[in-house]
Every structure is written in C-alpha cells, then in structure tokens.
C-alpha atoms as a PDB file:
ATOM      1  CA  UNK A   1     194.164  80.281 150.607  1.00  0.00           C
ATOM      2  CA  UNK A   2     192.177  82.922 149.504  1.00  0.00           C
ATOM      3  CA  UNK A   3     190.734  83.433 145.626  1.00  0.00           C
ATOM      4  CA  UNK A   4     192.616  84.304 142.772  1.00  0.00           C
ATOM      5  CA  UNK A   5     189.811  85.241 139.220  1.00  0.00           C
ATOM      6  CA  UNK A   6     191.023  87.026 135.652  1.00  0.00           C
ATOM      7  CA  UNK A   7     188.629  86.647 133.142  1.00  0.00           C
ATOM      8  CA  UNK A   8     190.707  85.860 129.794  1.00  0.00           C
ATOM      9  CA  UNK A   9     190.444  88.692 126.835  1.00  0.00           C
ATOM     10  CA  UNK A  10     191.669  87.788 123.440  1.00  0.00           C
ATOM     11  CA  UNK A  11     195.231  88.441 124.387  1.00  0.00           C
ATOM     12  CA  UNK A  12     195.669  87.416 127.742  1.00  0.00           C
ATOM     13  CA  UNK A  13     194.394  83.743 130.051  1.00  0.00           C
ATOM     14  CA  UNK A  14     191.982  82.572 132.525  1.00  0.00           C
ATOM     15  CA  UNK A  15     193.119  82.091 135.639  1.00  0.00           C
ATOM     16  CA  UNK A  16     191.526  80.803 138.592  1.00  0.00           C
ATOM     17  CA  UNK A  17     192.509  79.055 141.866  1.00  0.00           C
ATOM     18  CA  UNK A  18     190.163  76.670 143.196  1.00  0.00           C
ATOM     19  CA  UNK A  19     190.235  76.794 146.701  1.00  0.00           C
ATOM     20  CA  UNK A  20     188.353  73.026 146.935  1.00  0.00           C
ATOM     21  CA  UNK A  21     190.729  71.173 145.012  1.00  0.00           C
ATOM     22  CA  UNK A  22     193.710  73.516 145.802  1.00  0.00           C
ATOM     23  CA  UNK A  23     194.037  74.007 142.065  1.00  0.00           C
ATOM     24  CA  UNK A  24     195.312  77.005 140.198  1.00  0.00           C
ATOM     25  CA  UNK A  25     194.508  77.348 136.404  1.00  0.00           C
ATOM     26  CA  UNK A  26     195.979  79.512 133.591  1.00  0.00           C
ATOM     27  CA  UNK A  27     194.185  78.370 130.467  1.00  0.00           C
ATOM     28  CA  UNK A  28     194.477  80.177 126.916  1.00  0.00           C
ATOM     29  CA  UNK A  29     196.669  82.458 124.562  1.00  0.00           C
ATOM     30  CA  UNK A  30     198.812  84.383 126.507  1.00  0.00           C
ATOM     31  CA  UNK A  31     199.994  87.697 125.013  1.00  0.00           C
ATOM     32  CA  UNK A  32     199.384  90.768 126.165  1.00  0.00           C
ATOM     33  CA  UNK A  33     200.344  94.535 125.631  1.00  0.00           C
ATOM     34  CA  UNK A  34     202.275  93.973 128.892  1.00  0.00           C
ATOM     35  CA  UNK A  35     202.663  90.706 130.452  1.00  0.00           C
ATOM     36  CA  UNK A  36     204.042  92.072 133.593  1.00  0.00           C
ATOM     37  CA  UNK A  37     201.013  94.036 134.103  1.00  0.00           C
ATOM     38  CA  UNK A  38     199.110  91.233 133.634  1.00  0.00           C
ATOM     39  CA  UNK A  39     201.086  88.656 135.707  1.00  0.00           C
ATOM     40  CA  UNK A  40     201.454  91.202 138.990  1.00  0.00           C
ATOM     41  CA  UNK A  41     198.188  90.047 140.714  1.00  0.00           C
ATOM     42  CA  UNK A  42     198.852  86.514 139.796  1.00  0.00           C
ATOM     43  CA  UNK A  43     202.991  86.876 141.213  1.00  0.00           C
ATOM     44  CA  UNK A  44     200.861  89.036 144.341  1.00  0.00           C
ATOM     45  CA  UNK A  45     198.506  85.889 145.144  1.00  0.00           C
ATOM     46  CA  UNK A  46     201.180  83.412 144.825  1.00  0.00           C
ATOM     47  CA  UNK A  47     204.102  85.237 147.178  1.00  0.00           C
ATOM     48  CA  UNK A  48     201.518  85.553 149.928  1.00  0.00           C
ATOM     49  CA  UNK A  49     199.402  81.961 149.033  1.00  0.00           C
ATOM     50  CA  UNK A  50     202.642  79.977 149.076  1.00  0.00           C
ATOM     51  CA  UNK A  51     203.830  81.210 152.610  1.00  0.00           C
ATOM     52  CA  UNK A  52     200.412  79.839 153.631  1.00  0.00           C
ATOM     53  CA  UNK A  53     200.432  76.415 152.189  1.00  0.00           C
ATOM     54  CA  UNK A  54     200.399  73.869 154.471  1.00  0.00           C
ATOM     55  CA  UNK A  55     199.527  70.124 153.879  1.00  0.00           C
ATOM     56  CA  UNK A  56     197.464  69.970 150.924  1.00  0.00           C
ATOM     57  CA  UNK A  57     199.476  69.921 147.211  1.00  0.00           C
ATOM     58  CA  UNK A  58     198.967  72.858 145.204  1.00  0.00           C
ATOM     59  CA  UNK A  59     198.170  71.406 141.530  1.00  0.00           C
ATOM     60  CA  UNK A  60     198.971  74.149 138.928  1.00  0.00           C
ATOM     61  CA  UNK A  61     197.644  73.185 136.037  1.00  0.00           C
ATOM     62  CA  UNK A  62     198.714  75.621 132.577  1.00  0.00           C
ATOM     63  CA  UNK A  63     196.947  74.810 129.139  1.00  0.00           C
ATOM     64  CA  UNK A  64     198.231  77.782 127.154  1.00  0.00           C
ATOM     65  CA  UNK A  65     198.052  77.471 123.576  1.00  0.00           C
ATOM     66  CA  UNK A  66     200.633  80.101 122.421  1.00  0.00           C
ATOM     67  CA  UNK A  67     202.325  82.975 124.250  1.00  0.00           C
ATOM     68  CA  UNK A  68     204.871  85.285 123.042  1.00  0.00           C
ATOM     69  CA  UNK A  69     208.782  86.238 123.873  1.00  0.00           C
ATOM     70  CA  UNK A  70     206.895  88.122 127.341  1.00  0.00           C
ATOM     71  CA  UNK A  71     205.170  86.143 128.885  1.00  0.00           C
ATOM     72  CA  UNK A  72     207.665  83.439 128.003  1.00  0.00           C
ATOM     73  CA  UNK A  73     209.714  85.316 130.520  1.00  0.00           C
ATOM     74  CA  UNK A  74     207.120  86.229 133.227  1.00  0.00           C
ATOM     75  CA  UNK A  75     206.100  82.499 133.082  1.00  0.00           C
ATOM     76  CA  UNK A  76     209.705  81.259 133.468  1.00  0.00           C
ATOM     77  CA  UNK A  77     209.434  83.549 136.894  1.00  0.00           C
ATOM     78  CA  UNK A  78     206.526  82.143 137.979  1.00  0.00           C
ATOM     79  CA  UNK A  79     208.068  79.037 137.618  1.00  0.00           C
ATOM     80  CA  UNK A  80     210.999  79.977 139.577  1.00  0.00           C
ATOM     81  CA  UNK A  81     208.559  81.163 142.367  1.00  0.00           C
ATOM     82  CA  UNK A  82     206.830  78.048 142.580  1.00  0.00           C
ATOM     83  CA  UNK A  83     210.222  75.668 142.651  1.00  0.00           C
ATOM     84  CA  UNK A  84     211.603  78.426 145.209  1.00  0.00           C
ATOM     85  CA  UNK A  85     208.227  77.478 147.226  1.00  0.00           C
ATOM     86  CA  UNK A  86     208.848  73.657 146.437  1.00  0.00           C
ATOM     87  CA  UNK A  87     212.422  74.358 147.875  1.00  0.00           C
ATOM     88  CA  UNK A  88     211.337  75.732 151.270  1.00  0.00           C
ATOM     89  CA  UNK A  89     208.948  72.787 151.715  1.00  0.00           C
ATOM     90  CA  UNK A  90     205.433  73.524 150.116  1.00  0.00           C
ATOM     91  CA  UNK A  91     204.187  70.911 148.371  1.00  0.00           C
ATOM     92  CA  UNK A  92     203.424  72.187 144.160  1.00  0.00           C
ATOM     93  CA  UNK A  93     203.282  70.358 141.580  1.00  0.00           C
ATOM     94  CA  UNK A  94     203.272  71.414 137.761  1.00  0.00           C
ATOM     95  CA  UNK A  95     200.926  70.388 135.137  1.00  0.00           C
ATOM     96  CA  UNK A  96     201.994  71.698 131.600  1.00  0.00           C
ATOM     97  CA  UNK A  97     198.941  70.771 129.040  1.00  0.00           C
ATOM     98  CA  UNK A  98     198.997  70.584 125.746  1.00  0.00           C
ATOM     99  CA  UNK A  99     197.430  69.254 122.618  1.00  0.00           C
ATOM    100  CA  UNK A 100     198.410  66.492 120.936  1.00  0.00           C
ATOM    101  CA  UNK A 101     199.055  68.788 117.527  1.00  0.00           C
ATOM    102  CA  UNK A 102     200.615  71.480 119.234  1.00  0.00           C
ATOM    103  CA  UNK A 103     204.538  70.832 118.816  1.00  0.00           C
ATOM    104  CA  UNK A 104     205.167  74.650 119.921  1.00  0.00           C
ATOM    105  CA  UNK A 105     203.359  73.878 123.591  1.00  0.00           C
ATOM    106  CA  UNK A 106     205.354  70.823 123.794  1.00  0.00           C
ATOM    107  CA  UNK A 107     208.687  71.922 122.706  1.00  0.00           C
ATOM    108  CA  UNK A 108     208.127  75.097 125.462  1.00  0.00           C
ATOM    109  CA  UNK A 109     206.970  72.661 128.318  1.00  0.00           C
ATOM    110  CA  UNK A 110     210.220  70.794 128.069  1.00  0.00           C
ATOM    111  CA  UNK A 111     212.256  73.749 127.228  1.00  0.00           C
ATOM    112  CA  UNK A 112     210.319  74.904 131.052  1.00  0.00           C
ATOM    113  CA  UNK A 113     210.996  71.708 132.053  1.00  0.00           C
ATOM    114  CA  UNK A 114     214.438  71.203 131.730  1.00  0.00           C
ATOM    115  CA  UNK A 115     215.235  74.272 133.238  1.00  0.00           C
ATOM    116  CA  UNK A 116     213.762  73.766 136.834  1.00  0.00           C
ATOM    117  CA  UNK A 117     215.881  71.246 138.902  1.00  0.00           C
ATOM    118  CA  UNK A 118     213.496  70.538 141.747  1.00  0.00           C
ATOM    119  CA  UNK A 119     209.887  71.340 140.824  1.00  0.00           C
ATOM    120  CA  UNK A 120     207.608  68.787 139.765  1.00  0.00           C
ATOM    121  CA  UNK A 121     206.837  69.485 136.549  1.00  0.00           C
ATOM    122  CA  UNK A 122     204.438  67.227 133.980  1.00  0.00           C
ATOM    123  CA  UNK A 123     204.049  67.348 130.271  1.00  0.00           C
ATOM    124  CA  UNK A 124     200.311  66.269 129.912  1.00  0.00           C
ATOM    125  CA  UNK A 125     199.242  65.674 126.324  1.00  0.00           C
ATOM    126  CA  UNK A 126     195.590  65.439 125.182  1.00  0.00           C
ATOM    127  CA  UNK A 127     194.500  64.445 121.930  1.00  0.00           C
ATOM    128  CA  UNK A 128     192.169  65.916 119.641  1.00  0.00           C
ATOM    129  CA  UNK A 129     188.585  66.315 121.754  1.00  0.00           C
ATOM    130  CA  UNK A 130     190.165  65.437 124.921  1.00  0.00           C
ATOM    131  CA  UNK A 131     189.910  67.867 127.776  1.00  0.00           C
ATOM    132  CA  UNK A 132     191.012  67.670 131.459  1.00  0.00           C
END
C-alpha cells in the first residue's frame, strides 16, 4: 500500500498510514473551511488502498478531539467506505479513541458505532496521561 501524510493545521488532523504496521491514523481537531477538500486525498488513498489489501488487517485508528457538523458527515463516509471494503472481504478494523473526560468523543463514537452493521468498530478510552 503506498503512503498516505497531511500534516495537521489548527483546523484540520494528522493523518498518516503506516505502511509497517498497516496502520492509518487521523489524530486531532477536525474542522476545516471545507472538510471535503480536506478529506479528498484521504477518500483517493483509501478507494485505491482498499482494492489492494490483501492478508494483513488494516488498523484505523481515529483520536479526534472535536470536529464539527462537516466533517461529522465526511467521516460518516469514510466509514461507509471502509465497512463497504469490510463487506467485499478486506480485513479493517476501527479504533475510535478517546479521552476519558471527553463525553462528546464518546457519545460520537457510539453514535458512529451504532450506525455501521458490519465493520469492526472499537470505542478505546484512555485516561488522563494515557496515550496509545
């Protein structure tokens, strides 16, 4: 699979796949001026990456913090690609993380959760200090 990199601004995540441990990451605050903008190159890598997944699980681990009503939206479809993946065999799973404190990130993970039917999807909580 090849490398995915966006450097996070104030508004928008990191995101990186890790091509050793098969691992994508989206980590931060998560609203930008336009979230579709900012989510093509990420929907881009993960139509073509998917079709190419063989054996290994893709972990996709997401630690955002807050997001607004957009990217609430272009993460639901990138959630939707990934169980659509999951569907036609590829093996995903879903980490959503969160801190302990944050009842918004929580409430939004299951809110996530509950709406895919098939995708492997886990709440992860860390507490205060904690990191992954």
């Amino acid at each position: 699979m090849d490398t995915l990199y966006i450097e996070a601004t104030k508004s928008s995540p990191f995101v990186k796949y890790n091509i050793e441990s098969n691992t994508l990451e989206i980590t931060g605050e998560c609203y930008p001026e336009n979230a579709v903008k900012f989510f093509s190159p990420v929907f881009e890598w993960l139509n073509t990456e998917t079709k190419k997944l063989d054996t290994p699980v893709l972990t996709v681990n997401l630690n955002i913090s807050y997001f607004n009503s957009s990217s609430s939206k272009a993460l639901m479809n990138f959630f939707d690609m990934l169980e659509e993946a999951y569907d036609n065999g590829k093996k995903i799973k879903v980490n959503w993380i969160y801190m302990e404190e944050n009842e918004t990130a929580e409430e939004c993970g299951e809110e996530f959760q509950e709406d895919l039917e098939t995708l492997p999807f886990n709440l992860v909580v860390l507490n205060s200090g904690q990191t992954i």
